[in-house]
PDB file of N, CA and C in Angstrom:
ATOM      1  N   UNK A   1     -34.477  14.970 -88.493  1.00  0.00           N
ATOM      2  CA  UNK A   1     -34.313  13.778 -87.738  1.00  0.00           C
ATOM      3  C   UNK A   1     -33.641  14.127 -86.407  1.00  0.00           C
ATOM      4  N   UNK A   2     -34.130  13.670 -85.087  1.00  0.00           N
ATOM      5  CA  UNK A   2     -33.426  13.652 -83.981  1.00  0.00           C
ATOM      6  C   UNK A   2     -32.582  12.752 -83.868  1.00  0.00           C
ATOM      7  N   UNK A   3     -31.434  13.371 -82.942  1.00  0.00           N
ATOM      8  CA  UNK A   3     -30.457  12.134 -82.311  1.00  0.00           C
ATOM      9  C   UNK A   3     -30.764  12.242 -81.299  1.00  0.00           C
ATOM     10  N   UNK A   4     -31.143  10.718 -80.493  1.00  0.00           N
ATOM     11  CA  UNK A   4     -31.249  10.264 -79.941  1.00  0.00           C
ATOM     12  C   UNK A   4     -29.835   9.815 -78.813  1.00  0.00           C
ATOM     13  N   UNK A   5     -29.020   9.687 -79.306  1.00  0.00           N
ATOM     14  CA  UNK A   5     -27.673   9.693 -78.785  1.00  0.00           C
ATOM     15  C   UNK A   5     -26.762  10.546 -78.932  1.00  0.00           C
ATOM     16  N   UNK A   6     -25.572  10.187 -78.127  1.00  0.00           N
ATOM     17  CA  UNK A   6     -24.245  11.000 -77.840  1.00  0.00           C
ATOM     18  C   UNK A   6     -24.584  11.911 -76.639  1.00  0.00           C
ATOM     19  N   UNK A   7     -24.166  13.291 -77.102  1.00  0.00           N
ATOM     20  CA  UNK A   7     -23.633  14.201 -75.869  1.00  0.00           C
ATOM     21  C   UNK A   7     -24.899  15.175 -75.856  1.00  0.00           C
ATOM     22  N   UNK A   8     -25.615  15.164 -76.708  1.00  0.00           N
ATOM     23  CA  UNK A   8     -27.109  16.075 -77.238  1.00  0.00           C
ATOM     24  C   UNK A   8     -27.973  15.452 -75.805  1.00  0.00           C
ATOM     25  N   UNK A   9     -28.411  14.259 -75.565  1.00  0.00           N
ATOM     26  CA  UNK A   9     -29.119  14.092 -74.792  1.00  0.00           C
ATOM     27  C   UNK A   9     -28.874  13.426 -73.190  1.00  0.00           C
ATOM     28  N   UNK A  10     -27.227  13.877 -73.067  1.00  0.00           N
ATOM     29  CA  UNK A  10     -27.137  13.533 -71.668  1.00  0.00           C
ATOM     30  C   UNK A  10     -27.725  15.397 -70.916  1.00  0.00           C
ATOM     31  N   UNK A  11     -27.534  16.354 -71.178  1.00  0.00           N
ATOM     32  CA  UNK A  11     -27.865  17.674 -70.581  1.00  0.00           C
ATOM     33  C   UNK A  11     -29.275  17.496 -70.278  1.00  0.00           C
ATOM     34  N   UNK A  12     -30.697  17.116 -71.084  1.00  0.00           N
ATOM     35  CA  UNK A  12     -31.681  17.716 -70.753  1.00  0.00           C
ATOM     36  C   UNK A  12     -32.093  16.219 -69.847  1.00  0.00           C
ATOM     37  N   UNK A  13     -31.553  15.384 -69.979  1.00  0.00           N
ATOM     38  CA  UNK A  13     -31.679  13.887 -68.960  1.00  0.00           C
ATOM     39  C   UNK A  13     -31.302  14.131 -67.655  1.00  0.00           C
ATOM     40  N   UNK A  14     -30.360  14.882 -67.264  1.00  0.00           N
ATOM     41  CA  UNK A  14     -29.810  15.363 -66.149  1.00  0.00           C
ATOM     42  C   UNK A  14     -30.847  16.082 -65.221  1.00  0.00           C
ATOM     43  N   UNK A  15     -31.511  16.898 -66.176  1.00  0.00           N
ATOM     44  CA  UNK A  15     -32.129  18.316 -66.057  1.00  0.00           C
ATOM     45  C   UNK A  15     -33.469  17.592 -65.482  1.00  0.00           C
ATOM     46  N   UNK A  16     -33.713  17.211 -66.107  1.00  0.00           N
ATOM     47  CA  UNK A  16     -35.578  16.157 -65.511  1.00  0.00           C
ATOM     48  C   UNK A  16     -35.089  15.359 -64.496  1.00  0.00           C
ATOM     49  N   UNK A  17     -34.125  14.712 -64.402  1.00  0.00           N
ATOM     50  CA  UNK A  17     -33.600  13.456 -63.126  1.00  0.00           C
ATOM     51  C   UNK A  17     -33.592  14.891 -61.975  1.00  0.00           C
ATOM     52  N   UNK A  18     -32.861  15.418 -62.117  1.00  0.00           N
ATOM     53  CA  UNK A  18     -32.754  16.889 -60.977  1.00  0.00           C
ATOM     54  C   UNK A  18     -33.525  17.661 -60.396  1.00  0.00           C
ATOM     55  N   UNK A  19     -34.415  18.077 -61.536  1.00  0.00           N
ATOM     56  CA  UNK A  19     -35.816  18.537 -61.118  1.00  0.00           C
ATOM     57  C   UNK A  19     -36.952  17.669 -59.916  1.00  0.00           C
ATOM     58  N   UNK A  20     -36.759  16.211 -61.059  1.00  0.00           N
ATOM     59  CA  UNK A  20     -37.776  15.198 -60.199  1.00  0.00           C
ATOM     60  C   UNK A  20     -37.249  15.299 -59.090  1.00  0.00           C
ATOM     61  N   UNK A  21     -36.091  15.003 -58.567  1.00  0.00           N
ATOM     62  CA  UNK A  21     -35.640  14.936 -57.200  1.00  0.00           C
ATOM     63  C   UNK A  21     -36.002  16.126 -56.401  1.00  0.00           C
ATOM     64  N   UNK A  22     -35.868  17.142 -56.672  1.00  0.00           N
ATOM     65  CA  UNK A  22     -36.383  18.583 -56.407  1.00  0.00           C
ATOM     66  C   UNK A  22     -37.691  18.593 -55.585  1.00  0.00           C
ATOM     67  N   UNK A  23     -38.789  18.066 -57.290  1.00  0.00           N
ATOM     68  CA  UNK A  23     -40.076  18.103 -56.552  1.00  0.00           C
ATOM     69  C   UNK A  23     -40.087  16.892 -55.698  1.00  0.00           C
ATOM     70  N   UNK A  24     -39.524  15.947 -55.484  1.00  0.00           N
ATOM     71  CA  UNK A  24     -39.849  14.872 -54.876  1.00  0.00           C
ATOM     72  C   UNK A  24     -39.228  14.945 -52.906  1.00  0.00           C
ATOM     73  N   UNK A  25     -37.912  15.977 -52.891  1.00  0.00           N
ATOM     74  CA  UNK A  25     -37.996  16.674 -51.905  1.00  0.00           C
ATOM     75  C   UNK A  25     -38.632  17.348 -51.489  1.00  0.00           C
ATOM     76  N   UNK A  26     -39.090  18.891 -51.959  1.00  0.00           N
ATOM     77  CA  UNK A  26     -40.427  19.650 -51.867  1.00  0.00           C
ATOM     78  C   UNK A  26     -41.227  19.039 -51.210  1.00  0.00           C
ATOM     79  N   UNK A  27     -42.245  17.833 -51.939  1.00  0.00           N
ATOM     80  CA  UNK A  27     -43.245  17.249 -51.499  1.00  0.00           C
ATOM     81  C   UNK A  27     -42.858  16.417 -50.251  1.00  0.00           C
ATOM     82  N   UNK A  28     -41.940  16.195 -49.952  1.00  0.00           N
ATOM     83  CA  UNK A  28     -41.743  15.446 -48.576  1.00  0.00           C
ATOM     84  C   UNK A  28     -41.347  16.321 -47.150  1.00  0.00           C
ATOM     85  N   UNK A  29     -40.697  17.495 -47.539  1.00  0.00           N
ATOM     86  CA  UNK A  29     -40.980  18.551 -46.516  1.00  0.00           C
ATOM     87  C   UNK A  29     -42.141  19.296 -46.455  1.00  0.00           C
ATOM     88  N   UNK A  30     -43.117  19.198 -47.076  1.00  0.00           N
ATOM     89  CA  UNK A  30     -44.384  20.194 -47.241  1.00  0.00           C
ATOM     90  C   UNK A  30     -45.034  18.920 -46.279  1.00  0.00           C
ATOM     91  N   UNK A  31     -45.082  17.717 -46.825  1.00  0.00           N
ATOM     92  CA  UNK A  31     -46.277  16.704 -46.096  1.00  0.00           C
ATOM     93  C   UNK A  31     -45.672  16.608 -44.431  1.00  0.00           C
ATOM     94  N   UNK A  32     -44.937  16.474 -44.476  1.00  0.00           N
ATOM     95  CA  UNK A  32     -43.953  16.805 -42.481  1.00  0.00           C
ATOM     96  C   UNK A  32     -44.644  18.047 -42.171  1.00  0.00           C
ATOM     97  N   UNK A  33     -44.534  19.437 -43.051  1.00  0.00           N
ATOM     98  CA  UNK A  33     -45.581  20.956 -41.977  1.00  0.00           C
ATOM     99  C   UNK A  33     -46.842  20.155 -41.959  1.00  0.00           C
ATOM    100  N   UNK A  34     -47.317  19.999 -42.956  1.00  0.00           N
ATOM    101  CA  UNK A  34     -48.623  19.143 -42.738  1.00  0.00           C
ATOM    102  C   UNK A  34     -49.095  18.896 -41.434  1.00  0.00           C
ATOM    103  N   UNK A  35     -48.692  17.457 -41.545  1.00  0.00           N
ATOM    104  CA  UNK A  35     -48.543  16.665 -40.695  1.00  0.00           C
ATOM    105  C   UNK A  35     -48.249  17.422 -38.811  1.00  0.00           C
ATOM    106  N   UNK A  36     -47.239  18.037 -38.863  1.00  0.00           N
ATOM    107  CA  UNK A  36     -46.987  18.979 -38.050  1.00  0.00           C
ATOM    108  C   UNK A  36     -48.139  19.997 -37.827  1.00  0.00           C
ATOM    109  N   UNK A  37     -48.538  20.569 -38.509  1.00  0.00           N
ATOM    110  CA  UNK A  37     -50.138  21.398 -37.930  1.00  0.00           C
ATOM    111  C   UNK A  37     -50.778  21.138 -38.281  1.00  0.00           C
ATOM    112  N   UNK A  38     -51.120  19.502 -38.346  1.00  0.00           N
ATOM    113  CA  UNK A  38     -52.206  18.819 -38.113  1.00  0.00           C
ATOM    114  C   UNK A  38     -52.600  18.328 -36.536  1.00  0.00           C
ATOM    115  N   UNK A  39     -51.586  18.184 -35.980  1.00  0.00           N
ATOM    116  CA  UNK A  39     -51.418  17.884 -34.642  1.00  0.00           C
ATOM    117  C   UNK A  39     -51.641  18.392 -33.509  1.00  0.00           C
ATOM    118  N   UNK A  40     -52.868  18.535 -32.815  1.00  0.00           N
ATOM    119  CA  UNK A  40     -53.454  19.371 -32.171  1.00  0.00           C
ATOM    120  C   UNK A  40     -52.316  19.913 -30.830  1.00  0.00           C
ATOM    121  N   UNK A  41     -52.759  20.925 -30.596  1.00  0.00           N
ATOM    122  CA  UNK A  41     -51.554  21.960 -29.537  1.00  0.00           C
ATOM    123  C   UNK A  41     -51.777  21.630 -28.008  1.00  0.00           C
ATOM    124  N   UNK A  42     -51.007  21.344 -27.529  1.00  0.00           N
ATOM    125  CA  UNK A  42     -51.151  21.563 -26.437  1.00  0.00           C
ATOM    126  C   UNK A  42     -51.487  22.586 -25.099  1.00  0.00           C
ATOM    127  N   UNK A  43     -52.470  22.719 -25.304  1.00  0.00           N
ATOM    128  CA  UNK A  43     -52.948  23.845 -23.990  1.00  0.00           C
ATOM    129  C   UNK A  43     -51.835  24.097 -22.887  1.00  0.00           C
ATOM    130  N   UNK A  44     -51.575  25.466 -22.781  1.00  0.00           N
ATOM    131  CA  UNK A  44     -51.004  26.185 -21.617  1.00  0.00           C
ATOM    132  C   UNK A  44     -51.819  26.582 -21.123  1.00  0.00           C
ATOM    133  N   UNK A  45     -51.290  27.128 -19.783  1.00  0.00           N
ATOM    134  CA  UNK A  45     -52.250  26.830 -18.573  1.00  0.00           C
ATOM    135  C   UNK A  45     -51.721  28.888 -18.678  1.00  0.00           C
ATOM    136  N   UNK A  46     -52.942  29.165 -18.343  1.00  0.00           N
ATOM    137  CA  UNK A  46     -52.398  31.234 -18.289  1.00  0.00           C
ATOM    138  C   UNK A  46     -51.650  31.708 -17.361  1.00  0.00           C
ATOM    139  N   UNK A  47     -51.196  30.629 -15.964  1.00  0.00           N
ATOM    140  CA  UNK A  47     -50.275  31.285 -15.297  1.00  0.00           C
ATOM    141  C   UNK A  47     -48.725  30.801 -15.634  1.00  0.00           C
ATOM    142  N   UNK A  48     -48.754  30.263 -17.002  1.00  0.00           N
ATOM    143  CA  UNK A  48     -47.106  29.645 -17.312  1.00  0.00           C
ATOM    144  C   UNK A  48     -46.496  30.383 -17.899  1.00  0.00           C
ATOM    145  N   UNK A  49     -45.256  31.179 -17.509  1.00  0.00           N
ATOM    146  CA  UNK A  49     -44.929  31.926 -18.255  1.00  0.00           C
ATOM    147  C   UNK A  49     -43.501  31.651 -18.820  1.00  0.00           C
ATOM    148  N   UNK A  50     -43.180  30.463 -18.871  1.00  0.00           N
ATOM    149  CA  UNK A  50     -41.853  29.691 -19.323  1.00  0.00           C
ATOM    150  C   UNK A  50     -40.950  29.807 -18.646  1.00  0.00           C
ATOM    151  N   UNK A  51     -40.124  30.385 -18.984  1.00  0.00           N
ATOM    152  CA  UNK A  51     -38.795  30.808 -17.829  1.00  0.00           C
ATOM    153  C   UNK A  51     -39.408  31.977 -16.812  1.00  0.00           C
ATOM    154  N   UNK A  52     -39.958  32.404 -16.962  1.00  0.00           N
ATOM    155  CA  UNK A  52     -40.053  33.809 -16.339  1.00  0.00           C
ATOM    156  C   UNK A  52     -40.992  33.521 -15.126  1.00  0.00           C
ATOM    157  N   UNK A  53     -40.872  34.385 -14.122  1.00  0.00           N
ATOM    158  CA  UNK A  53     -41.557  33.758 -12.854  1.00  0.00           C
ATOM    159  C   UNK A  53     -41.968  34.715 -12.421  1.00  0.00           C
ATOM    160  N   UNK A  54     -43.469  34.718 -11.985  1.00  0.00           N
ATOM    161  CA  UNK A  54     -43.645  36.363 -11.141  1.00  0.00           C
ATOM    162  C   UNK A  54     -43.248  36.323  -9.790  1.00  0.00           C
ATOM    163  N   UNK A  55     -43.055  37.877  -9.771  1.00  0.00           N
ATOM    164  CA  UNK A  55     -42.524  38.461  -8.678  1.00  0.00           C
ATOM    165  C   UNK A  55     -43.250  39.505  -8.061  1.00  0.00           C
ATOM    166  N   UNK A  56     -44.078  40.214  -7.980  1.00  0.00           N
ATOM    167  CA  UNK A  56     -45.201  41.002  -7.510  1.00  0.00           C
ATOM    168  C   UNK A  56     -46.433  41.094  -8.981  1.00  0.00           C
ATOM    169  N   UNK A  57     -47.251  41.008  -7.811  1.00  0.00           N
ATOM    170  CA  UNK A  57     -48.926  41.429  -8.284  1.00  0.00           C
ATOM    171  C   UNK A  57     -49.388  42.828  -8.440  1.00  0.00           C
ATOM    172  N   UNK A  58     -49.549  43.896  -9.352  1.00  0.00           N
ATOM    173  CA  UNK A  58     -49.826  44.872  -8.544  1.00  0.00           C
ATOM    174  C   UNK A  58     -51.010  45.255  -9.766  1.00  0.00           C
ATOM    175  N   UNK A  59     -52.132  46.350  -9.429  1.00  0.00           N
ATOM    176  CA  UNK A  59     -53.206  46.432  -9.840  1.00  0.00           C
ATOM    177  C   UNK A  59     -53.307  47.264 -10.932  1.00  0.00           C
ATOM    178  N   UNK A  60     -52.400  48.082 -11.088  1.00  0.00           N
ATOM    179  CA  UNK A  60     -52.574  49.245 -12.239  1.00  0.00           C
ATOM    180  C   UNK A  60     -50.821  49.252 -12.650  1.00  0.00           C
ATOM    181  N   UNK A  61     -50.753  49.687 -14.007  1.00  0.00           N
ATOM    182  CA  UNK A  61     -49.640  49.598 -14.565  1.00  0.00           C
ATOM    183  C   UNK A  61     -48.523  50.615 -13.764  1.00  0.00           C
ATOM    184  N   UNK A  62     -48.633  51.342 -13.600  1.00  0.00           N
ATOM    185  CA  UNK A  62     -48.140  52.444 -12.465  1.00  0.00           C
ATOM    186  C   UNK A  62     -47.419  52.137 -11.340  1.00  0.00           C
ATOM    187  N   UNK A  63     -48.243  51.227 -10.450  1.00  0.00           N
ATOM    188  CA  UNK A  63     -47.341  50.487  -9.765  1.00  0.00           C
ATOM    189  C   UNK A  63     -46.168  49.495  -9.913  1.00  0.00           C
ATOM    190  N   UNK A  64     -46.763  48.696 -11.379  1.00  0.00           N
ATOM    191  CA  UNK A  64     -45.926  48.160 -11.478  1.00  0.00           C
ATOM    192  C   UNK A  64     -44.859  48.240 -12.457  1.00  0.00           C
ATOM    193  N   UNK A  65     -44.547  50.018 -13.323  1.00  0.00           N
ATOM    194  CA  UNK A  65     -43.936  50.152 -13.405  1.00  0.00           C
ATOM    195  C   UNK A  65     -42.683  50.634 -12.638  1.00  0.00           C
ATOM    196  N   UNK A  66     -43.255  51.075 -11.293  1.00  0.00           N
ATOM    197  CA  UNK A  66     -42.543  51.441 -10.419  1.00  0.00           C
ATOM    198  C   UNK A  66     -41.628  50.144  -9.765  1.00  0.00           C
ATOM    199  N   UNK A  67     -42.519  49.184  -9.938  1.00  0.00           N
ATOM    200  CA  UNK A  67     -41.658  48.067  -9.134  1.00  0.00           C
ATOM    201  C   UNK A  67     -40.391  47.605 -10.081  1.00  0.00           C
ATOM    202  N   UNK A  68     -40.841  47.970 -11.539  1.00  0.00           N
ATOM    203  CA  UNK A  68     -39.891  47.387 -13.057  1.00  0.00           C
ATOM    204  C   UNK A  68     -38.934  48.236 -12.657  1.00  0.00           C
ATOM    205  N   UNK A  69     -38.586  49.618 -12.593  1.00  0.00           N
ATOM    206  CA  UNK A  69     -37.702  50.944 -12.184  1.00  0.00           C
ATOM    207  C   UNK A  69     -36.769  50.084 -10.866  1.00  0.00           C
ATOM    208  N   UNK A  70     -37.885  49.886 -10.085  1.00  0.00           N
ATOM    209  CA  UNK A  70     -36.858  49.625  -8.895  1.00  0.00           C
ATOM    210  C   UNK A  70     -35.979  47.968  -9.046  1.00  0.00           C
ATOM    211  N   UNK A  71     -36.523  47.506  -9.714  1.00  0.00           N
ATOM    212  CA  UNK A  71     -35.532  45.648  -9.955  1.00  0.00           C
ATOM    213  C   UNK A  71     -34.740  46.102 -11.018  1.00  0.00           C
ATOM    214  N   UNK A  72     -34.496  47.124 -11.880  1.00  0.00           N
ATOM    215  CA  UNK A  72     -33.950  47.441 -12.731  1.00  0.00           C
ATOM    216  C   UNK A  72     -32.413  48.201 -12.156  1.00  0.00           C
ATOM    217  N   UNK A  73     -32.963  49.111 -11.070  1.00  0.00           N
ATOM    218  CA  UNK A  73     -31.497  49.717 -10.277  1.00  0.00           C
ATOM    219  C   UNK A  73     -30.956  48.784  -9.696  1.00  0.00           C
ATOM    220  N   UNK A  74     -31.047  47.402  -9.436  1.00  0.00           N
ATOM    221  CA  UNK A  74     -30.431  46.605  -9.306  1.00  0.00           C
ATOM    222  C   UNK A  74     -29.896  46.068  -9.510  1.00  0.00           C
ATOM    223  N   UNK A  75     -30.215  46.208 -11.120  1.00  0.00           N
ATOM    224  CA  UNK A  75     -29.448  44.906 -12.490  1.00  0.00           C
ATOM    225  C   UNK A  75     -30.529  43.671 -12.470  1.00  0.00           C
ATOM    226  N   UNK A  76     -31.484  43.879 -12.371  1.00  0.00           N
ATOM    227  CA  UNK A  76     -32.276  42.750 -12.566  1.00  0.00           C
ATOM    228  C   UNK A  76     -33.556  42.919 -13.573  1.00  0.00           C
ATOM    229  N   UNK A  77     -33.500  42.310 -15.094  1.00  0.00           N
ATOM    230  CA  UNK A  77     -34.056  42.247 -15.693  1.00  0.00           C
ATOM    231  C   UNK A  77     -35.376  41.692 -15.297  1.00  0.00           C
ATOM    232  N   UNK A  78     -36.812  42.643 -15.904  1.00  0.00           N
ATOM    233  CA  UNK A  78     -38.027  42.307 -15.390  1.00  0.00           C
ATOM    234  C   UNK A  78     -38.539  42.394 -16.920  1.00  0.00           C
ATOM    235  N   UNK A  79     -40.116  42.492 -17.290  1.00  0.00           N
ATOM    236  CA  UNK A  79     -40.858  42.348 -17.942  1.00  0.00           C
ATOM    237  C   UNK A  79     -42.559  42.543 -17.279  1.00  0.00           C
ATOM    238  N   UNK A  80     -43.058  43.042 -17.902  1.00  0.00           N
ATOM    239  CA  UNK A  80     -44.546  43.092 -17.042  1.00  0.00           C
ATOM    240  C   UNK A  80     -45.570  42.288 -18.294  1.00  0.00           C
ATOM    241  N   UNK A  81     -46.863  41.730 -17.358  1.00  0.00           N
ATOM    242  CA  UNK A  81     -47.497  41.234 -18.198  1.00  0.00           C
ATOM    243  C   UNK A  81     -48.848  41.331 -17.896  1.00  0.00           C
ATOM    244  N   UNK A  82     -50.470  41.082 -18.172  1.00  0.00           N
ATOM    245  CA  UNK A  82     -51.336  41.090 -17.620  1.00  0.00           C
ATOM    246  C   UNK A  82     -52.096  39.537 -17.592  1.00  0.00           C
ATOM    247  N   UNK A  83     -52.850  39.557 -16.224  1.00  0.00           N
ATOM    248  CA  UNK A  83     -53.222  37.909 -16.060  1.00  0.00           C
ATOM    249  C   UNK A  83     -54.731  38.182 -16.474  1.00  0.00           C
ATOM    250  N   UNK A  84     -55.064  36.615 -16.075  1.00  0.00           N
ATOM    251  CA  UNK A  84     -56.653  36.654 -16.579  1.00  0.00           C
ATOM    252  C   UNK A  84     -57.289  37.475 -15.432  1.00  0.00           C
ATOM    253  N   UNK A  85     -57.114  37.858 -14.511  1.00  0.00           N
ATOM    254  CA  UNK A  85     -58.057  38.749 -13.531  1.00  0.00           C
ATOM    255  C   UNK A  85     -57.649  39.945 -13.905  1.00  0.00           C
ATOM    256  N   UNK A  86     -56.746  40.454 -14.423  1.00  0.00           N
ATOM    257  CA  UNK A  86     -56.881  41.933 -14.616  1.00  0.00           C
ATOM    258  C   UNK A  86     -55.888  42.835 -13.894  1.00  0.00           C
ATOM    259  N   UNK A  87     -54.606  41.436 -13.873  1.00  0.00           N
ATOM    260  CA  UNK A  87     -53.699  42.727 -12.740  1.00  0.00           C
ATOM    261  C   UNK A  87     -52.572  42.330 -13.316  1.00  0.00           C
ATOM    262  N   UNK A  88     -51.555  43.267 -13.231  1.00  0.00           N
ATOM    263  CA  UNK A  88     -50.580  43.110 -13.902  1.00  0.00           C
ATOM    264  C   UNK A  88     -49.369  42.661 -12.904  1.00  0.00           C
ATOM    265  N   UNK A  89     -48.416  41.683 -13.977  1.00  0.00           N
ATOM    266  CA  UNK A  89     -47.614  40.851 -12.947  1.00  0.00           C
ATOM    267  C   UNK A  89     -46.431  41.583 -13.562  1.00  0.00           C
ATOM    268  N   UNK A  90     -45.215  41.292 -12.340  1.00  0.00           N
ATOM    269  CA  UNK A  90     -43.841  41.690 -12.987  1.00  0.00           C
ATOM    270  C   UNK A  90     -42.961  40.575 -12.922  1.00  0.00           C
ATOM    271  N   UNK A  91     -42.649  39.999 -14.350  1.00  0.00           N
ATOM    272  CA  UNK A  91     -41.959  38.965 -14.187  1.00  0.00           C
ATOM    273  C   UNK A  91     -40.577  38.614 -14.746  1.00  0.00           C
ATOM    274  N   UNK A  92     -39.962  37.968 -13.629  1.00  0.00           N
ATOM    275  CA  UNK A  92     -38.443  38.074 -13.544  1.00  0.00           C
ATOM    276  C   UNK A  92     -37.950  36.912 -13.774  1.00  0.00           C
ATOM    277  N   UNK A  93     -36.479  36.271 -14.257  1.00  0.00           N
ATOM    278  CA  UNK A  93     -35.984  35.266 -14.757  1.00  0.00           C
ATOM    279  C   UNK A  93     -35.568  34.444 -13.511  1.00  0.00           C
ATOM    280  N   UNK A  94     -36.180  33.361 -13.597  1.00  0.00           N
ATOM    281  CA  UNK A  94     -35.809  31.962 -12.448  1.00  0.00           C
ATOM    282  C   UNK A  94     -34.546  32.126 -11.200  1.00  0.00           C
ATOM    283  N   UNK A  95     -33.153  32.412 -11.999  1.00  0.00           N
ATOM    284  CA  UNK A  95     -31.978  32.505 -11.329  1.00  0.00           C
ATOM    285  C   UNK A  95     -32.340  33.965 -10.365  1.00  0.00           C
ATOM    286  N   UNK A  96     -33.123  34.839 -11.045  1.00  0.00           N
ATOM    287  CA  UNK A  96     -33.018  36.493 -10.120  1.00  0.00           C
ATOM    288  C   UNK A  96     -34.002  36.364  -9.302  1.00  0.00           C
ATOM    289  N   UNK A  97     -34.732  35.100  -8.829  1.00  0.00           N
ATOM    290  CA  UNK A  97     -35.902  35.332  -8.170  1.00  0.00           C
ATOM    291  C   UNK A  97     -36.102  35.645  -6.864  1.00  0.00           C
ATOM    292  N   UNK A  98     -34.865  34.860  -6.253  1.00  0.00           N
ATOM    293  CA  UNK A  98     -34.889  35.104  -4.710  1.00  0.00           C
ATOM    294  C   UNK A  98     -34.243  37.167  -4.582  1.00  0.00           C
ATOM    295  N   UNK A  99     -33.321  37.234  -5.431  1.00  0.00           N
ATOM    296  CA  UNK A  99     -32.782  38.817  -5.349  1.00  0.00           C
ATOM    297  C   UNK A  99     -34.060  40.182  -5.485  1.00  0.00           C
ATOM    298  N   UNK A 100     -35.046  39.692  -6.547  1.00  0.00           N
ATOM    299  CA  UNK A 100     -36.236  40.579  -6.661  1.00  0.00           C
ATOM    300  C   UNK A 100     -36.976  40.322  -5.524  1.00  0.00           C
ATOM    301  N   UNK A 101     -37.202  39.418  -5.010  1.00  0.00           N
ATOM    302  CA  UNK A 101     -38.201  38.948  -4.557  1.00  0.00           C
ATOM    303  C   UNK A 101     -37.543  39.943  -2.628  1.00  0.00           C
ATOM    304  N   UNK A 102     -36.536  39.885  -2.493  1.00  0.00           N
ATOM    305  CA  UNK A 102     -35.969  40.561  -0.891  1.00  0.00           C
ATOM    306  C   UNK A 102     -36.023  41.723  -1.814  1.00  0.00           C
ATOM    307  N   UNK A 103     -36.065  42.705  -2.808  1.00  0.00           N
ATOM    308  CA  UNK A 103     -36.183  44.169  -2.784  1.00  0.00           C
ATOM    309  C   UNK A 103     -37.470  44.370  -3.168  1.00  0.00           C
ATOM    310  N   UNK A 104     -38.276  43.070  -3.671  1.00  0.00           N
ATOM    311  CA  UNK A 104     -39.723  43.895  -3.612  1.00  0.00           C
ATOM    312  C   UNK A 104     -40.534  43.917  -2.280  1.00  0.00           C
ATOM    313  N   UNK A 105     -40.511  42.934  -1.425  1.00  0.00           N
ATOM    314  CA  UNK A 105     -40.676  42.613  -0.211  1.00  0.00           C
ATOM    315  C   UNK A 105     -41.900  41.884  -0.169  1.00  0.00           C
TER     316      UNK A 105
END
């Protein structure tokens, strides 16, 4: 015979109330990613490069590692990247722009 009462069946009552809540969280953060990449993206445009701003154009990586070398003896953090035509840009952070921009010329 089961008991039905006392202290026997408050533990596994707990245990299912806890769980349910569990999955019932689960399922409400899973349907939000959902929902979230369901939502079509917004197109960037290929010359946006967020913070970063170019600072010379140059045609072969060579050059413009040379230009990265030279904003670098300065203290000025660069990055290089390539555009849709095929030339590689060197691009520098918003605040350093006017400083790269008088040593690259």
């Amino acid at each position: 015979m089961l008991a039905l009462d006392g202290p026997y069946v408050i533990g596994p009552v707990v245990a299912l109330m806890v769980t349910g809540l569990l999955a019932l969280l689960l399922h409400r953060a899973l349907r939000r990613q959902e929902a979230a990449a369901a939502r079509p993206a917004t197109p960037s445009r290929p010359d946006d490069y967020g913070l970063l701003v170019p600072v010379a154009s140059c045609r072969d990586r060579v050059d413009a590692d040379l230009v990265r070398e030279h904003l670098a003896t300065a203290g000025i953090r660069s990055t290089l990247t390539t555009g849709v035509d095929g030339r590689i840009r060197v691009l520098v952070f918003a605040d350093a722009l006017d400083r790269a921009r008088r040593l690259v010329g």
